[in-house]
N, C-alpha and C. Protein backbone atom coordinates (compact mmCIF):
# COMPACT_ATOMS: atom_id res chain seq x y z
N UNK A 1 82.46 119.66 98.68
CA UNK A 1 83.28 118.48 98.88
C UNK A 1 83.59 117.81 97.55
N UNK A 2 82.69 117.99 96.49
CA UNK A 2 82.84 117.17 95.72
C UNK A 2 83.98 117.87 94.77
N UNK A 3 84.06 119.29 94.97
CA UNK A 3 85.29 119.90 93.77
C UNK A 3 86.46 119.57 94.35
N UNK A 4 86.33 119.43 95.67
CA UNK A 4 87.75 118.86 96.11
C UNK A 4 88.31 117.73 95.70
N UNK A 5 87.06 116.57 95.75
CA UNK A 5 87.51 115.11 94.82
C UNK A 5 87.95 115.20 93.56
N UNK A 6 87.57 115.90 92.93
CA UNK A 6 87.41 116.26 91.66
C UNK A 6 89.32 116.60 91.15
N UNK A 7 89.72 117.63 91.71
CA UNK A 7 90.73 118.18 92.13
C UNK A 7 92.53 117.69 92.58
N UNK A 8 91.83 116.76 93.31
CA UNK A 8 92.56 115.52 93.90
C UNK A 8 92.84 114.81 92.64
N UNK A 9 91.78 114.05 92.28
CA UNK A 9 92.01 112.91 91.44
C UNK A 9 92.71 113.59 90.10
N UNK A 10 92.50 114.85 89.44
CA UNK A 10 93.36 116.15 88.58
C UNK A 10 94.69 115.92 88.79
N UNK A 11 95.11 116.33 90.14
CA UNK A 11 96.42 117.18 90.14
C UNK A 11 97.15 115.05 90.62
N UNK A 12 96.54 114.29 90.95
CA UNK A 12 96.92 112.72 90.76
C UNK A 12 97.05 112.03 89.77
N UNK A 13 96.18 113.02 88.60
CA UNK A 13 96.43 112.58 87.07
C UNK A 13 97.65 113.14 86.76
N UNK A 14 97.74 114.54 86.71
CA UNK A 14 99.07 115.41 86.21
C UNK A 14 100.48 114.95 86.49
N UNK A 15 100.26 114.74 88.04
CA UNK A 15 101.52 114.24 88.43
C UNK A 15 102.01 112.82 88.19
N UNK A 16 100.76 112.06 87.62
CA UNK A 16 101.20 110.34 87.33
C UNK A 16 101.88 110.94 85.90
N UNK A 17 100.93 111.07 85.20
CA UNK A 17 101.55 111.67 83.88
C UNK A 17 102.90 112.54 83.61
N UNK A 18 103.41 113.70 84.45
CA UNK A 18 104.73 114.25 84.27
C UNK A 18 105.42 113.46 84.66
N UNK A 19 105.37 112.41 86.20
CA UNK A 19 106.38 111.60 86.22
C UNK A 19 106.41 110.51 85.00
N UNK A 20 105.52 109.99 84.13
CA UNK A 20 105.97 109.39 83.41
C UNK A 20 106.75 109.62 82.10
N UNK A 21 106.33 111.29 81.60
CA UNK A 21 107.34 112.08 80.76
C UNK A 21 108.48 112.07 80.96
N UNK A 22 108.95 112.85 82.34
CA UNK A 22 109.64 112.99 83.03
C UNK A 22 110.84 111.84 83.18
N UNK A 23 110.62 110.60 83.25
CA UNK A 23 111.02 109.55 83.77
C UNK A 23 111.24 108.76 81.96
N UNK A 24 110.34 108.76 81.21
CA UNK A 24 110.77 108.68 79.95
C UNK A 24 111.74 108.97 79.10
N UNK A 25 111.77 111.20 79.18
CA UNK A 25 113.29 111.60 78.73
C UNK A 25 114.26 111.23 79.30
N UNK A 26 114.21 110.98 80.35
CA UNK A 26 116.15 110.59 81.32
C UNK A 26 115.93 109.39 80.99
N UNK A 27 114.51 108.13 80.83
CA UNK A 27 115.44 106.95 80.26
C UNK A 27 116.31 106.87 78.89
N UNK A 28 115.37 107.83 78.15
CA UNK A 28 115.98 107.42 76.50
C UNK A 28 117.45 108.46 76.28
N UNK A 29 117.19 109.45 77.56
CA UNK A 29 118.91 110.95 77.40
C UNK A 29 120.10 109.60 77.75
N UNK A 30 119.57 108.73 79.01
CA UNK A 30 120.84 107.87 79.00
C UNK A 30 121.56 108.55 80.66
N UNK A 31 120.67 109.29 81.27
CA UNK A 31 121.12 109.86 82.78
C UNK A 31 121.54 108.91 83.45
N UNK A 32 122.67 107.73 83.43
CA UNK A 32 122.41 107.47 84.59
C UNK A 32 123.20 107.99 85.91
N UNK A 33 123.91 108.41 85.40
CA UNK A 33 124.22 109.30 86.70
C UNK A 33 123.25 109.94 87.60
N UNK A 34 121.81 109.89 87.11
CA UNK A 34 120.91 110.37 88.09
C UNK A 34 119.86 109.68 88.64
N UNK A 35 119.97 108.43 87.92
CA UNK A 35 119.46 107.38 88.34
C UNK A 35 120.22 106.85 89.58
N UNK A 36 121.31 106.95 89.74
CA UNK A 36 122.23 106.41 91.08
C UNK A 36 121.55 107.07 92.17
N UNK A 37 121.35 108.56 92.08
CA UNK A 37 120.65 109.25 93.28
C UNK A 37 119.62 108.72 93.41
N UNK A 38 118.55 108.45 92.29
CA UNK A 38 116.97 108.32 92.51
C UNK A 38 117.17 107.00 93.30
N UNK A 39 117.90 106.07 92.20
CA UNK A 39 117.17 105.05 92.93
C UNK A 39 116.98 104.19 94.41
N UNK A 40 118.08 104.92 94.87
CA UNK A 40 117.79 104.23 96.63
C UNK A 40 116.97 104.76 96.95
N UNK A 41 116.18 105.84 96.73
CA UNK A 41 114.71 106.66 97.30
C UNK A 41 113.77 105.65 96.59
N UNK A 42 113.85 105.04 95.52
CA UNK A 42 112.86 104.02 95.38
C UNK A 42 112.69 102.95 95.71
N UNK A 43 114.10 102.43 95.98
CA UNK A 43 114.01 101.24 96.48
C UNK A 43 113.53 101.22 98.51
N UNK A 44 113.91 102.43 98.80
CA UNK A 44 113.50 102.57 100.23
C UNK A 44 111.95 102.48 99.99
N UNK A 45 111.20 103.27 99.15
CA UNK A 45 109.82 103.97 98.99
C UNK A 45 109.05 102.21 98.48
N UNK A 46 110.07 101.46 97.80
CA UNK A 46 109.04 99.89 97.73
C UNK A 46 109.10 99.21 99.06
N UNK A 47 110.19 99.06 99.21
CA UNK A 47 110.34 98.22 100.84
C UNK A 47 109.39 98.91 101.93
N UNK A 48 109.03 100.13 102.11
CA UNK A 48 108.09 100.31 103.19
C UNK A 48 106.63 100.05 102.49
N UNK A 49 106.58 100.20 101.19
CA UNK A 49 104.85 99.52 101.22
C UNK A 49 104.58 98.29 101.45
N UNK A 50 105.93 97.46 100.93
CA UNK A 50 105.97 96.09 101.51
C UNK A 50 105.85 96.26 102.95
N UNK A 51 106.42 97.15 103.97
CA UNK A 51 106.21 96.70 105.23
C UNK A 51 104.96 96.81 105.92
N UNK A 52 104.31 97.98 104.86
CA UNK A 52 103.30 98.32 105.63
C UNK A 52 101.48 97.38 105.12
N UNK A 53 102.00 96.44 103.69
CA UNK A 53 101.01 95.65 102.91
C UNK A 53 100.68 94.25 103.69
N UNK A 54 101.90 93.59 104.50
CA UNK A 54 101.63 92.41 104.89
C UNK A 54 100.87 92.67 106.22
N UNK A 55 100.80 93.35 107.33
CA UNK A 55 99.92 93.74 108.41
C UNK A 55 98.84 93.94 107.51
N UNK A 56 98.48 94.74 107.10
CA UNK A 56 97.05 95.01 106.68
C UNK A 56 96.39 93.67 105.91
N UNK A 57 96.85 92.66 105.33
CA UNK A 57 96.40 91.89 104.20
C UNK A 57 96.02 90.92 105.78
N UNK A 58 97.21 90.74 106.95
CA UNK A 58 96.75 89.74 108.26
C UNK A 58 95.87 90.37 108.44
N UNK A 59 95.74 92.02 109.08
CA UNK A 59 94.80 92.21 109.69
C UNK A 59 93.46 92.21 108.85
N UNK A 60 93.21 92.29 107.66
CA UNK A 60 91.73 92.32 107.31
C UNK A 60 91.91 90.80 107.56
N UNK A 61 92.44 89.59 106.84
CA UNK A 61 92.16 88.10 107.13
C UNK A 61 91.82 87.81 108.79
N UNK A 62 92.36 88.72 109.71
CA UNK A 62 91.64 88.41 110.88
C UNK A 62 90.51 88.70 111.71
N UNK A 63 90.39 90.20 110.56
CA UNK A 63 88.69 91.13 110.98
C UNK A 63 88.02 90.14 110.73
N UNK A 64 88.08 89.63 109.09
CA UNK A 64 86.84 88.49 108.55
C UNK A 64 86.85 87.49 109.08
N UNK A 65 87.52 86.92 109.51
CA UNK A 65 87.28 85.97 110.21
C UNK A 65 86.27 85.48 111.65
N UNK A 66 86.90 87.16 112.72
CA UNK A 66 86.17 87.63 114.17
C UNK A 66 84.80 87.69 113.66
């Protein structure tokens, strides 16, 4: 179990890291023509953690409370 954690948290490093390469060259190349595609996938991908952050922040304030 534990090489699996191990593994996880690896290939969660790699991929934080290439997207930030990644996301570095197309800022400084000047893409934005490909920024038009990306970014409604990000802006969809913030709005649902927002939807899904305010239930959870009530529901623990109402576990602790019960």
């Amino acid at each position: 179990m534990k090489k699996n954690k191990n593994k996880d948290a690896r290939n969660i490093g790699v991929a934080l890291i290439l997207g930030l390469i990644i996301g570095l060259i197309l800022y400084f190349m000047g893409k934005s023509e490909l920024t038009l595609y990306v970014k409604p996938i990000g802006v969809v991908f913030i709005r649902l953690l927002k939807m899904v952050i305010i239930p959870l922040v009530f529901s623990s304030i109402y576990m602790s409370m019960v």
